[in-house]
PDB file of N, CA and C in Angstrom:
ATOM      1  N   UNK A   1      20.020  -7.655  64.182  1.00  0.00           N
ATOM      2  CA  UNK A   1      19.794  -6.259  63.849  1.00  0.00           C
ATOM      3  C   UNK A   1      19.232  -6.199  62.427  1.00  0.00           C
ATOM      4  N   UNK A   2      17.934  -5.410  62.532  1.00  0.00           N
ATOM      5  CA  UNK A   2      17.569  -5.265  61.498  1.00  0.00           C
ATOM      6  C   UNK A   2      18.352  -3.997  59.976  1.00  0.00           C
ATOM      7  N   UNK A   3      18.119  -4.319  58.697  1.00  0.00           N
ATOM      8  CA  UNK A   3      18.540  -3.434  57.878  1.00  0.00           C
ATOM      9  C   UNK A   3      18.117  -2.151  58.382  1.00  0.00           C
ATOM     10  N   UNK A   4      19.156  -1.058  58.388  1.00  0.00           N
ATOM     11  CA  UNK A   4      19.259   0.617  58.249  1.00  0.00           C
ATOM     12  C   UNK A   4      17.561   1.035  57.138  1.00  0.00           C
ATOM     13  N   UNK A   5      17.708   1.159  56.249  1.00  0.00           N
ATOM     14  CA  UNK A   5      15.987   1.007  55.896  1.00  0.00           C
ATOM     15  C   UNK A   5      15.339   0.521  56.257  1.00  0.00           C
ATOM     16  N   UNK A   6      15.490  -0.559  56.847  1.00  0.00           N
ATOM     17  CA  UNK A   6      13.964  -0.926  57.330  1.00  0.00           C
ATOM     18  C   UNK A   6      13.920  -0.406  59.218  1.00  0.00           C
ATOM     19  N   UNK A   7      15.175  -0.371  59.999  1.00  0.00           N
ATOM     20  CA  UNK A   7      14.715   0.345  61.093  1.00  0.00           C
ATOM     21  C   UNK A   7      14.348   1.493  61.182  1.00  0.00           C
ATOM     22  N   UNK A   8      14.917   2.389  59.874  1.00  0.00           N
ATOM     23  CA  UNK A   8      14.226   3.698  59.398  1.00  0.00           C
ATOM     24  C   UNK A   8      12.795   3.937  58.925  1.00  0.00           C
ATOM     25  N   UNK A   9      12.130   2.634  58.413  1.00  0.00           N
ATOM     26  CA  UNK A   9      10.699   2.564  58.290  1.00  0.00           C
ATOM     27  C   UNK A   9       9.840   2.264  59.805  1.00  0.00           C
ATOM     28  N   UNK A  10      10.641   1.051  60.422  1.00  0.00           N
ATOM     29  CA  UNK A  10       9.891   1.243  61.524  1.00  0.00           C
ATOM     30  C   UNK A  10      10.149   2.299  62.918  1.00  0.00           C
ATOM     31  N   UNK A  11      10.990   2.844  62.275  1.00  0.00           N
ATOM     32  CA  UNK A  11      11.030   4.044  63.372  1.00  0.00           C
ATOM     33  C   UNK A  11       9.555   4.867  63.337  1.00  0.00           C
ATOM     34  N   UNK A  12       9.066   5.061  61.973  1.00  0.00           N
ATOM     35  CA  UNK A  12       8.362   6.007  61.579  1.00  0.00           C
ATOM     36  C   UNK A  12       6.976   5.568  62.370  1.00  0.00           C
ATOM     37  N   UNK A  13       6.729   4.234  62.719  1.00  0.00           N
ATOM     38  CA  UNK A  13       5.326   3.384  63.109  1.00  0.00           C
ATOM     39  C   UNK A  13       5.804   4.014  64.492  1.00  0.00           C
ATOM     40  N   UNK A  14       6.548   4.126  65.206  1.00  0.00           N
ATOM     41  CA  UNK A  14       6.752   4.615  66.531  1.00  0.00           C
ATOM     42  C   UNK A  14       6.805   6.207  66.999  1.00  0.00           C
ATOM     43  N   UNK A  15       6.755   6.901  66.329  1.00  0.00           N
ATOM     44  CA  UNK A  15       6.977   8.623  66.591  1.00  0.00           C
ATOM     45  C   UNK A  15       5.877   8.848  65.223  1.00  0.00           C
ATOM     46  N   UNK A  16       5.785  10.456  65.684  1.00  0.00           N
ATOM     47  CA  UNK A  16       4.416  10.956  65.472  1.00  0.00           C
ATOM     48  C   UNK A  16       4.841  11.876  63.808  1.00  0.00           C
ATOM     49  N   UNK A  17       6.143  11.971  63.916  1.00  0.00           N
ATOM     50  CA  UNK A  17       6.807  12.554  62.840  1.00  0.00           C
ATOM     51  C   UNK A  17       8.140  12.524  62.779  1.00  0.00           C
ATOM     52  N   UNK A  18       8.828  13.028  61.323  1.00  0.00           N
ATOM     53  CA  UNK A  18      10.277  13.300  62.254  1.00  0.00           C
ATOM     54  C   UNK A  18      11.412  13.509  61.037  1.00  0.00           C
ATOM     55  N   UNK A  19      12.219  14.053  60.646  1.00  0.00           N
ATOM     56  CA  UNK A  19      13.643  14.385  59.724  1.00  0.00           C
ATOM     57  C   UNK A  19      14.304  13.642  59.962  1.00  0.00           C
ATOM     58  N   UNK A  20      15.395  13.835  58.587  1.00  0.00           N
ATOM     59  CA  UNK A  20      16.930  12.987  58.524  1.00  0.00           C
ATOM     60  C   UNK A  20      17.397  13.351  60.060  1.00  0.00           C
ATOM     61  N   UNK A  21      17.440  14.014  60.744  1.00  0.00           N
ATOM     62  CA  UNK A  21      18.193  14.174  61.732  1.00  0.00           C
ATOM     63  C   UNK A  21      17.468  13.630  63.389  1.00  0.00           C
ATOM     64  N   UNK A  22      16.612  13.494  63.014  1.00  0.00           N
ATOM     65  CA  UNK A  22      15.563  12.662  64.051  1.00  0.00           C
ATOM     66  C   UNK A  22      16.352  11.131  63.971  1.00  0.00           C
ATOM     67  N   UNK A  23      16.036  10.642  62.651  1.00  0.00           N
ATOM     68  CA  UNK A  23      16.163   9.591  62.170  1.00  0.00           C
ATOM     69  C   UNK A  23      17.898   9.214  62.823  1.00  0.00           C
ATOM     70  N   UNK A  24      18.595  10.335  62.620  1.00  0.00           N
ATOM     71  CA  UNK A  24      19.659  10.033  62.937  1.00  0.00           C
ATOM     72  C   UNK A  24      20.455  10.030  64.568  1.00  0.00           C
ATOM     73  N   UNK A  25      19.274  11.090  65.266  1.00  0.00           N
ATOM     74  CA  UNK A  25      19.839  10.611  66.532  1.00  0.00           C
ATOM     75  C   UNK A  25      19.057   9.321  66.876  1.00  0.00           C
ATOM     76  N   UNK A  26      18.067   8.798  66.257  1.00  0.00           N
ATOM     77  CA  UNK A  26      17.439   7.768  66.911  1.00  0.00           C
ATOM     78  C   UNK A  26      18.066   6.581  66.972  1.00  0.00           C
ATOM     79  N   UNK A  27      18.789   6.463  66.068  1.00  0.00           N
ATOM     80  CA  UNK A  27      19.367   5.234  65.229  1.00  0.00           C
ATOM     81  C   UNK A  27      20.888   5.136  65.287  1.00  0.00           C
ATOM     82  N   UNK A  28      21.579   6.540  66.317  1.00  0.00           N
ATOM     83  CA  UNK A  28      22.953   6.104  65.946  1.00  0.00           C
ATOM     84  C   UNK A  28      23.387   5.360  66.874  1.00  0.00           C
ATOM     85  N   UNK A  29      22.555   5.046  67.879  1.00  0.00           N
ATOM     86  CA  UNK A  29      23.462   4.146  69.017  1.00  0.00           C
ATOM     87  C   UNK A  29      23.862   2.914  68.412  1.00  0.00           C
ATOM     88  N   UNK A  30      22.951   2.371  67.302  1.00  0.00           N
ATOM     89  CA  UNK A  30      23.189   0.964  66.694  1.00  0.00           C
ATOM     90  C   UNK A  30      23.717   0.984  65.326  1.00  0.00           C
ATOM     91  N   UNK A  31      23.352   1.988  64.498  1.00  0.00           N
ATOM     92  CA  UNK A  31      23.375   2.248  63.150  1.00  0.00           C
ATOM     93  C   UNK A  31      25.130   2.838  62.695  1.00  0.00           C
ATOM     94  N   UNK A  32      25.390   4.018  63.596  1.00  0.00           N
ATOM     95  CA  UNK A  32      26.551   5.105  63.172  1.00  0.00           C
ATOM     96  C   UNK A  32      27.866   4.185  62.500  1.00  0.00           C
ATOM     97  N   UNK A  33      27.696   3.298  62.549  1.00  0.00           N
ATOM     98  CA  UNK A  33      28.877   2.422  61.564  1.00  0.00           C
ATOM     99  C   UNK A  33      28.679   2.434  60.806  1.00  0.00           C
ATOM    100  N   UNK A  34      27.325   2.387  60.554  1.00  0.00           N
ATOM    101  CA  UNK A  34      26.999   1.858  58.673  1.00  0.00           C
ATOM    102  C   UNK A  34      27.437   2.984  57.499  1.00  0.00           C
ATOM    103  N   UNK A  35      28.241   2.573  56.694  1.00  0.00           N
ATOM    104  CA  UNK A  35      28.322   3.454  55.538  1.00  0.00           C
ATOM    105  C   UNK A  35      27.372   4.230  55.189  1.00  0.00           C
ATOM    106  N   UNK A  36      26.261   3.755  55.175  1.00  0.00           N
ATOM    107  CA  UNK A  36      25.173   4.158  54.640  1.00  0.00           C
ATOM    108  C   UNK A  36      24.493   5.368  55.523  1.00  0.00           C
ATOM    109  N   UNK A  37      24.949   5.255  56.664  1.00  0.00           N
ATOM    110  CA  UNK A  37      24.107   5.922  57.953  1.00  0.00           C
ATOM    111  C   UNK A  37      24.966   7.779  57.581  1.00  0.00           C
ATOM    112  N   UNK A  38      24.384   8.176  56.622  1.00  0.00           N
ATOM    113  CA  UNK A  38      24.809   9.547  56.335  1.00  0.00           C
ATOM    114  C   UNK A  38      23.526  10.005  56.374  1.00  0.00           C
ATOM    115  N   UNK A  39      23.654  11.278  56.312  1.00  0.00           N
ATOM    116  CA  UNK A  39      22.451  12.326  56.093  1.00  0.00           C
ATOM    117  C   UNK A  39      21.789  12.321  54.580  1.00  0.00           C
ATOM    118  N   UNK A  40      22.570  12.506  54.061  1.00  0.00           N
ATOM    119  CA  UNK A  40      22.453  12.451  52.468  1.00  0.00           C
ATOM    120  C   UNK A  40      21.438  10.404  52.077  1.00  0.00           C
ATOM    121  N   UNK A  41      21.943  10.093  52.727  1.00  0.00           N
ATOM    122  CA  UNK A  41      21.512   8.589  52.520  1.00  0.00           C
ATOM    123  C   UNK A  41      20.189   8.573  53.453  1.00  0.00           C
ATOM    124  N   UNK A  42      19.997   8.753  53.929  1.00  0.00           N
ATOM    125  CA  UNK A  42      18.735   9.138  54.635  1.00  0.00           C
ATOM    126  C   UNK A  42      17.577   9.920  54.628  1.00  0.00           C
ATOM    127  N   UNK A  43      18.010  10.980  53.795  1.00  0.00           N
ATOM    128  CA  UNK A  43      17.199  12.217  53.135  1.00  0.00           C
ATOM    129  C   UNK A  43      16.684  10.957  51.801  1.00  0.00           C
ATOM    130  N   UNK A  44      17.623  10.490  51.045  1.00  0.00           N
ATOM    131  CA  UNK A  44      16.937   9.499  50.035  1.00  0.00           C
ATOM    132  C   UNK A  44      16.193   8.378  50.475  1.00  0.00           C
ATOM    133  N   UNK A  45      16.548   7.684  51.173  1.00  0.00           N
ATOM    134  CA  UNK A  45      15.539   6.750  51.510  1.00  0.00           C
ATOM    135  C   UNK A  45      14.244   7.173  52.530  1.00  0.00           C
ATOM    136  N   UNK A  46      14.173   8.284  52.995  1.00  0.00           N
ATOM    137  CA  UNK A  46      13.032   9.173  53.519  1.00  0.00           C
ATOM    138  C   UNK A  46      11.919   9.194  51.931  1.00  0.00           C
ATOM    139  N   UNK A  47      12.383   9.945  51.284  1.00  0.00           N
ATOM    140  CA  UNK A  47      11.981   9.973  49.550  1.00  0.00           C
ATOM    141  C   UNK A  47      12.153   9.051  48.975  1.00  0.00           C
ATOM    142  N   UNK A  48      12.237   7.926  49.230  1.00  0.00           N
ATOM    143  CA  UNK A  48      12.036   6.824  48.378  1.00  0.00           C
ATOM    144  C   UNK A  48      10.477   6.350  49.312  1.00  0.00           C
ATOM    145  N   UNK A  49      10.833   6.455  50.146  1.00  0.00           N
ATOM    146  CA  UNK A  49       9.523   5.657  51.375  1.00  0.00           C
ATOM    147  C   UNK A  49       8.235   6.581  50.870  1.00  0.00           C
ATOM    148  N   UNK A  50       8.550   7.506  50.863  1.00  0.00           N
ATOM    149  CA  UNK A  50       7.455   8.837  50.463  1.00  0.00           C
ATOM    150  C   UNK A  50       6.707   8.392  48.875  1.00  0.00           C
ATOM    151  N   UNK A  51       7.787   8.260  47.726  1.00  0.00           N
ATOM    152  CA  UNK A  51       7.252   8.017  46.548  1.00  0.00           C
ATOM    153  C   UNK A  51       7.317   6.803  46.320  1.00  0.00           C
ATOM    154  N   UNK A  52       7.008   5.827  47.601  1.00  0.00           N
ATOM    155  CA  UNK A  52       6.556   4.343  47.863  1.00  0.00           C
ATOM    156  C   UNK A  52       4.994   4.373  48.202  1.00  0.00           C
ATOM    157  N   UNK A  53       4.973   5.656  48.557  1.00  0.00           N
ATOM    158  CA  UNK A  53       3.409   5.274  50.093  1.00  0.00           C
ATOM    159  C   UNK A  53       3.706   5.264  51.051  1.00  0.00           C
ATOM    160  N   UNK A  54       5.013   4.923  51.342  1.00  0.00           N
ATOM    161  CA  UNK A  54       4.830   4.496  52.784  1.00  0.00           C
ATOM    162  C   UNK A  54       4.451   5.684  54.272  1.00  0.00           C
ATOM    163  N   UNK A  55       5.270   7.028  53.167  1.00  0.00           N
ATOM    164  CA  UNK A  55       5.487   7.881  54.585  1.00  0.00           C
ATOM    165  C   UNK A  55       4.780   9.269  53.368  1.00  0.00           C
ATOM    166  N   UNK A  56       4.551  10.583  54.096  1.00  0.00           N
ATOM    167  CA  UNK A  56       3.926  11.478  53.498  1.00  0.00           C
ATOM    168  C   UNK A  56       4.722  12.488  54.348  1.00  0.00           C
ATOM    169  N   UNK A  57       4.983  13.804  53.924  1.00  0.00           N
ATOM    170  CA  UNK A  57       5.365  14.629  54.096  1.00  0.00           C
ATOM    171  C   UNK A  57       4.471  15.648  54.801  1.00  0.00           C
ATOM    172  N   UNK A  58       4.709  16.012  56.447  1.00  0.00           N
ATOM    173  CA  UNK A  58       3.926  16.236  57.051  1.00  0.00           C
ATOM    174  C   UNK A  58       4.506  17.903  57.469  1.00  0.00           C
ATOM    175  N   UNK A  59       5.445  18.772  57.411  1.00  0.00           N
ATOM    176  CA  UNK A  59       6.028  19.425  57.072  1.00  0.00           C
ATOM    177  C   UNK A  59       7.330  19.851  57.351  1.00  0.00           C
ATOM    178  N   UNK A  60       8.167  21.135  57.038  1.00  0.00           N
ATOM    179  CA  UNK A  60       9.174  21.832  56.596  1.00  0.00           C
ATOM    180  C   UNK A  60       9.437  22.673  57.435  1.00  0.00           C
ATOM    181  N   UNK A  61      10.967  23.073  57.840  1.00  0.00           N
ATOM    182  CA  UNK A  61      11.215  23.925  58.242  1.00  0.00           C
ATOM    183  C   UNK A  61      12.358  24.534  57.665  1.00  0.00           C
ATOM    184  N   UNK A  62      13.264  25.154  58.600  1.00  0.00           N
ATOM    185  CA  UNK A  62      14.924  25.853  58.152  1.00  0.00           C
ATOM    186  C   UNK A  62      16.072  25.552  59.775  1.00  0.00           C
ATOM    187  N   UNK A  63      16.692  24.837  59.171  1.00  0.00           N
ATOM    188  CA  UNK A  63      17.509  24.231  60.996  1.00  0.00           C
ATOM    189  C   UNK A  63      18.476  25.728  61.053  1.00  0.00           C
ATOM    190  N   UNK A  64      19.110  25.467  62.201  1.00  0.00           N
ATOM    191  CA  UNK A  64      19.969  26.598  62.707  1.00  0.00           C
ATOM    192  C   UNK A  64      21.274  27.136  61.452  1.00  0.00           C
ATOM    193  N   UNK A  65      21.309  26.017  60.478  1.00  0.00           N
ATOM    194  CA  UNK A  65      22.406  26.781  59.142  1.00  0.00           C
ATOM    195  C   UNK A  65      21.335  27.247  58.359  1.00  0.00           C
ATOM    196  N   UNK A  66      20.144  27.150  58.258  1.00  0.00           N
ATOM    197  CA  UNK A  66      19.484  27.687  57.025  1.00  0.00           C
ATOM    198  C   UNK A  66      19.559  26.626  56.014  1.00  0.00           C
ATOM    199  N   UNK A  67      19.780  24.893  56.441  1.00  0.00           N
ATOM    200  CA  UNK A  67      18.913  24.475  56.024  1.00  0.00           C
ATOM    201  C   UNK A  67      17.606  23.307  55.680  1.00  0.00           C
ATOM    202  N   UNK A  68      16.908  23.246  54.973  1.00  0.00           N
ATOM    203  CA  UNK A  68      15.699  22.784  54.784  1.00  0.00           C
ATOM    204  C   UNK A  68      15.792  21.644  55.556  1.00  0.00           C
ATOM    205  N   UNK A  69      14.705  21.347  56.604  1.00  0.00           N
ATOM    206  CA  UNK A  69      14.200  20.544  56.850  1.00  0.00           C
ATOM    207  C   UNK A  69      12.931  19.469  56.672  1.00  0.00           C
ATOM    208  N   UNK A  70      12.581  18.422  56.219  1.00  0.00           N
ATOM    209  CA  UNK A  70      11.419  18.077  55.510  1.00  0.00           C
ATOM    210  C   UNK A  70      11.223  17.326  56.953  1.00  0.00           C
ATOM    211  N   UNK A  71       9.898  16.893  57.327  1.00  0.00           N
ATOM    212  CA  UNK A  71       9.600  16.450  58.230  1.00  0.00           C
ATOM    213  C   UNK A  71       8.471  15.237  57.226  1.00  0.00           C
ATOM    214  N   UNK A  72       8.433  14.055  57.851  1.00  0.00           N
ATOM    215  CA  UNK A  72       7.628  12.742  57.254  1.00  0.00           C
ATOM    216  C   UNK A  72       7.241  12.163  58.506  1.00  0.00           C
ATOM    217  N   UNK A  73       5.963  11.871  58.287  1.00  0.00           N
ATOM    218  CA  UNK A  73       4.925  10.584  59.145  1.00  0.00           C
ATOM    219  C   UNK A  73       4.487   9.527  58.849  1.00  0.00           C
ATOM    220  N   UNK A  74       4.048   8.547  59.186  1.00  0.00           N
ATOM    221  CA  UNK A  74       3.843   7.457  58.837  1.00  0.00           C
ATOM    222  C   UNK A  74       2.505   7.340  58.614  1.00  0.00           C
ATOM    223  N   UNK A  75       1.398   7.648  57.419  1.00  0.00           N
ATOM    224  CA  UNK A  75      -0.078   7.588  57.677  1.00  0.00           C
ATOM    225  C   UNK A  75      -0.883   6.026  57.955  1.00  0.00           C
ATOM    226  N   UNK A  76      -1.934   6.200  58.360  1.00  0.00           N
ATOM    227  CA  UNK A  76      -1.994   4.399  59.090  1.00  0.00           C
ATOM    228  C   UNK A  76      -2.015   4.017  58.059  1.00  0.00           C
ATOM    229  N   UNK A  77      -2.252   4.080  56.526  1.00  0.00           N
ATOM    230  CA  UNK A  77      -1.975   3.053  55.796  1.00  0.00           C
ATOM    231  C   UNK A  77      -0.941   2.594  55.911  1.00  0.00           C
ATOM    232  N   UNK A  78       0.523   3.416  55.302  1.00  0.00           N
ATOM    233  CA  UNK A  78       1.500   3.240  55.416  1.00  0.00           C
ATOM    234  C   UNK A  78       2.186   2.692  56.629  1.00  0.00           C
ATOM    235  N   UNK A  79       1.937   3.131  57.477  1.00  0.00           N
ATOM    236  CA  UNK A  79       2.236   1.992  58.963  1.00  0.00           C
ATOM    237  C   UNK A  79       1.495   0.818  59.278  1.00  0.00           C
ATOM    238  N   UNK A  80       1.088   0.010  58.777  1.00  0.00           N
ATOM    239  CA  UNK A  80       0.041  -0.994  58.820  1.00  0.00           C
ATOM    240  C   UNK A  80       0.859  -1.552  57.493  1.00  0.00           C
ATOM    241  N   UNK A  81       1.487  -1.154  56.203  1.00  0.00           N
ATOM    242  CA  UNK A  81       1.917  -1.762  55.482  1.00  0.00           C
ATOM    243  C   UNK A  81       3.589  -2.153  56.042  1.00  0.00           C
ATOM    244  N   UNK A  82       3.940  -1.078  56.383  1.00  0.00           N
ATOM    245  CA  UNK A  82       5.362  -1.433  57.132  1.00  0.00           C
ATOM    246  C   UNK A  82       5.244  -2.263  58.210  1.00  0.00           C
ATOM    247  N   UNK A  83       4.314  -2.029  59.384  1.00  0.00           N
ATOM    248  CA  UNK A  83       4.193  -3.318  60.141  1.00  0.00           C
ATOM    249  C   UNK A  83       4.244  -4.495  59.609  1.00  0.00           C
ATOM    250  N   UNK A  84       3.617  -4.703  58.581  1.00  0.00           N
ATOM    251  CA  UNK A  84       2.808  -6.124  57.778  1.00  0.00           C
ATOM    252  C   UNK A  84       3.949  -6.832  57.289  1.00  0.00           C
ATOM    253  N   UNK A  85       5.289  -6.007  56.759  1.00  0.00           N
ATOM    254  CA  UNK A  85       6.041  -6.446  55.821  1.00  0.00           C
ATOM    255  C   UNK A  85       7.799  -6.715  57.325  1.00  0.00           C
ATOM    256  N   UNK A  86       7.447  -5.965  57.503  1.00  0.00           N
ATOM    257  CA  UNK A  86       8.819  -5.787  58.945  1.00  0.00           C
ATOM    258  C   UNK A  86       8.713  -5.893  59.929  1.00  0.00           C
ATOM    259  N   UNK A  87       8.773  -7.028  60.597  1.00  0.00           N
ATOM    260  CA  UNK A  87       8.451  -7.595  62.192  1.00  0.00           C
ATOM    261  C   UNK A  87       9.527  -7.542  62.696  1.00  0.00           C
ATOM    262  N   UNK A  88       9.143  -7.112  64.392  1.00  0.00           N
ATOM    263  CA  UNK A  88      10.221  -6.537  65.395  1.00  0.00           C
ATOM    264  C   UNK A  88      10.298  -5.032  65.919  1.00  0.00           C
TER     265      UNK A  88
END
């Protein structure tokens, strides 16, 4: 099993877009143990990937509490660099 960041990067090479909460139903069948596998921890490493290159902010909404949703994609640079670096 690969690292929680990095299946969170290559999630992004596979779907067309997607939020902390995308991220999180995608990933909890394998992930939901990990300490790390919070919302809050995921919203940051979304924004770390972003003010990496890797992912761009494709847009925003407001979920059913009112609140903010950021939505991120993978642009082919950035997926072509995550492929390059994370196999599997």
């Amino acid at each position: 099993m690969m690292a929680l960041n990095y299946a969170i990067l290559k999630l992004f090479t596979t779907i067309d877009e997607g939020c902390a909460d995308t991220v999180m139903d995608a990933l909890k069948g394998q992930y939901s143990t990990f300490t790390a596998f919070k919302k809050d921890a995921i919203i940051n490493a979304l924004m770390t990937a972003e003010a990496n290159g890797l992912l761009e902010e494709s847009r925003f909404d407001l979920d059913s509490k009112d609140e903010l949703r950021v939505y991120y994609r993978a642009h082919e640079e950035g997926a072509a660099t995550i492929n390059s670096y994370i196999k599997g």
